[in-house]
C-alpha atoms as a PDB file:
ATOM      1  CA  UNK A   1       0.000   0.000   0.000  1.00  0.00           C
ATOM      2  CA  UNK A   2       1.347   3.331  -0.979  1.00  0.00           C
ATOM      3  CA  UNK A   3       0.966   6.450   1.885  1.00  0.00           C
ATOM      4  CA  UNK A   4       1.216   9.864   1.681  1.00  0.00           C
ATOM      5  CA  UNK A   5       1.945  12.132   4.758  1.00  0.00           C
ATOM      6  CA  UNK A   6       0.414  15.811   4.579  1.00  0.00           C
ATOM      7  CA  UNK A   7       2.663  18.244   7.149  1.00  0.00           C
ATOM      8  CA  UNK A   8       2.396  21.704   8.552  1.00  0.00           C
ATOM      9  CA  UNK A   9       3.729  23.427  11.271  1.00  0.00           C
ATOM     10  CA  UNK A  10       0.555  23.081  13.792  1.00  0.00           C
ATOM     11  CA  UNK A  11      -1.623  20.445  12.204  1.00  0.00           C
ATOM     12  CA  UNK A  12      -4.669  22.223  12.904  1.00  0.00           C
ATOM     13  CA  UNK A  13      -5.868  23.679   9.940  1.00  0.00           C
ATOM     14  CA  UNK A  14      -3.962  23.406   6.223  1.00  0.00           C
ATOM     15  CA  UNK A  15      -2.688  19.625   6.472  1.00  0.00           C
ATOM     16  CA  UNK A  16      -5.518  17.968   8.093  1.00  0.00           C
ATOM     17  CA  UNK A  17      -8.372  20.246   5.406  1.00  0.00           C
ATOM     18  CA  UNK A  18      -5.754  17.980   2.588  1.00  0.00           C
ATOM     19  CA  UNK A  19      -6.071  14.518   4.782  1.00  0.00           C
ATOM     20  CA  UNK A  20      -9.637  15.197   4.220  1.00  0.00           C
ATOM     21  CA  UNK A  21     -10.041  16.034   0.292  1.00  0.00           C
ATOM     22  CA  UNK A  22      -7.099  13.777  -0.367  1.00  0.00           C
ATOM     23  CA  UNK A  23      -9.208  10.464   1.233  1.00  0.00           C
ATOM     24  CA  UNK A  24     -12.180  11.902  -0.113  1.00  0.00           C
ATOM     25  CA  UNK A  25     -10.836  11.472  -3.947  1.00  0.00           C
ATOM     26  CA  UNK A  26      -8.763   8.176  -3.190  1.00  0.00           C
ATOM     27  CA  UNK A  27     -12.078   6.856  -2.121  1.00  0.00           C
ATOM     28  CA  UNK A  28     -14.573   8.173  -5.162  1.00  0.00           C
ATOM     29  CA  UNK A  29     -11.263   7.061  -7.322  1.00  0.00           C
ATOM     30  CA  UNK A  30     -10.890   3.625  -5.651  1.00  0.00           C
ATOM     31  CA  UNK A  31      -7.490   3.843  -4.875  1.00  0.00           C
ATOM     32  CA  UNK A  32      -5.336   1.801  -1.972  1.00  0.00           C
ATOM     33  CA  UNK A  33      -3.240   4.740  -0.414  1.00  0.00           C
ATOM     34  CA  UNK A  34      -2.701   5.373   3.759  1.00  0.00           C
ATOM     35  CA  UNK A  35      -2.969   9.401   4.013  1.00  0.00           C
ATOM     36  CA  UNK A  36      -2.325  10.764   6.906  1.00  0.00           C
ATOM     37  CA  UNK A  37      -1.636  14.183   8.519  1.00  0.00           C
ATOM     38  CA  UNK A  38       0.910  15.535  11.469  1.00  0.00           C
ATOM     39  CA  UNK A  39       2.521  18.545  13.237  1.00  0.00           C
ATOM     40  CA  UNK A  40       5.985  19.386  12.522  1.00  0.00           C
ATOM     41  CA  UNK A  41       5.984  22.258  15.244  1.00  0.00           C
ATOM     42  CA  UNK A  42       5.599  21.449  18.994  1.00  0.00           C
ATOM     43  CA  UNK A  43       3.493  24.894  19.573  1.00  0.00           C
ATOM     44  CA  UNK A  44      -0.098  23.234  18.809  1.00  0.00           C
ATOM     45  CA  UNK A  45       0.249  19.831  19.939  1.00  0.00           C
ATOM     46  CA  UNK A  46      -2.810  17.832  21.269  1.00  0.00           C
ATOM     47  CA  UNK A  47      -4.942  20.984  19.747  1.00  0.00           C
ATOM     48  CA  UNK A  48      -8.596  19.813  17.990  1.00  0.00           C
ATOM     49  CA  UNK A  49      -8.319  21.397  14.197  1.00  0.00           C
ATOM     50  CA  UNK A  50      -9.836  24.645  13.836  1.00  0.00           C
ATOM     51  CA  UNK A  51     -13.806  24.788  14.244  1.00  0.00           C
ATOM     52  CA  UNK A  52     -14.016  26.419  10.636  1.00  0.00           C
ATOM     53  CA  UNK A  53     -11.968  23.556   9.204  1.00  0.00           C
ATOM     54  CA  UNK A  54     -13.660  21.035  10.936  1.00  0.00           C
ATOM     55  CA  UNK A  55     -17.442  22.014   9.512  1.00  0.00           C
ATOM     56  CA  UNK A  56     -15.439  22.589   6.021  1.00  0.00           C
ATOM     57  CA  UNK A  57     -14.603  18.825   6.226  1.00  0.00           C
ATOM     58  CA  UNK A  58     -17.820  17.800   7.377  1.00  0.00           C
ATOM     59  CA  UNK A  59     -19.527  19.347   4.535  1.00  0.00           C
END
């Protein structure tokens, strides 16, 4: 299986809104790939992602 890591500084906004659409297209496309999202700062660790992200994903 083939993975693909998304990465931002705090992992609460940009990288896990492209987790989202990312599995949302390997899914409708049918396609075997891990995706996966994570912090490369220590500033925003254990943080939920942004409310505004969250109902963008949900939509």
């Amino acid at each position: 299986m083939k993975s693909i890591l998304f990465v931002c500084l705090g992992n609460i906004c940009q990288s896990p809104l492209t987790e989202g659409i990312a599995n949302k297209y390997t899914r409708e496309l049918g396609l075997d790939i891990y995706i996966d999202s994570a912090v490369s700062g220590f500033e925003k660790v254990d943080e939920m992602i942004e409310r505004s992200m969250r109902d963008i994903l949900r939509r």
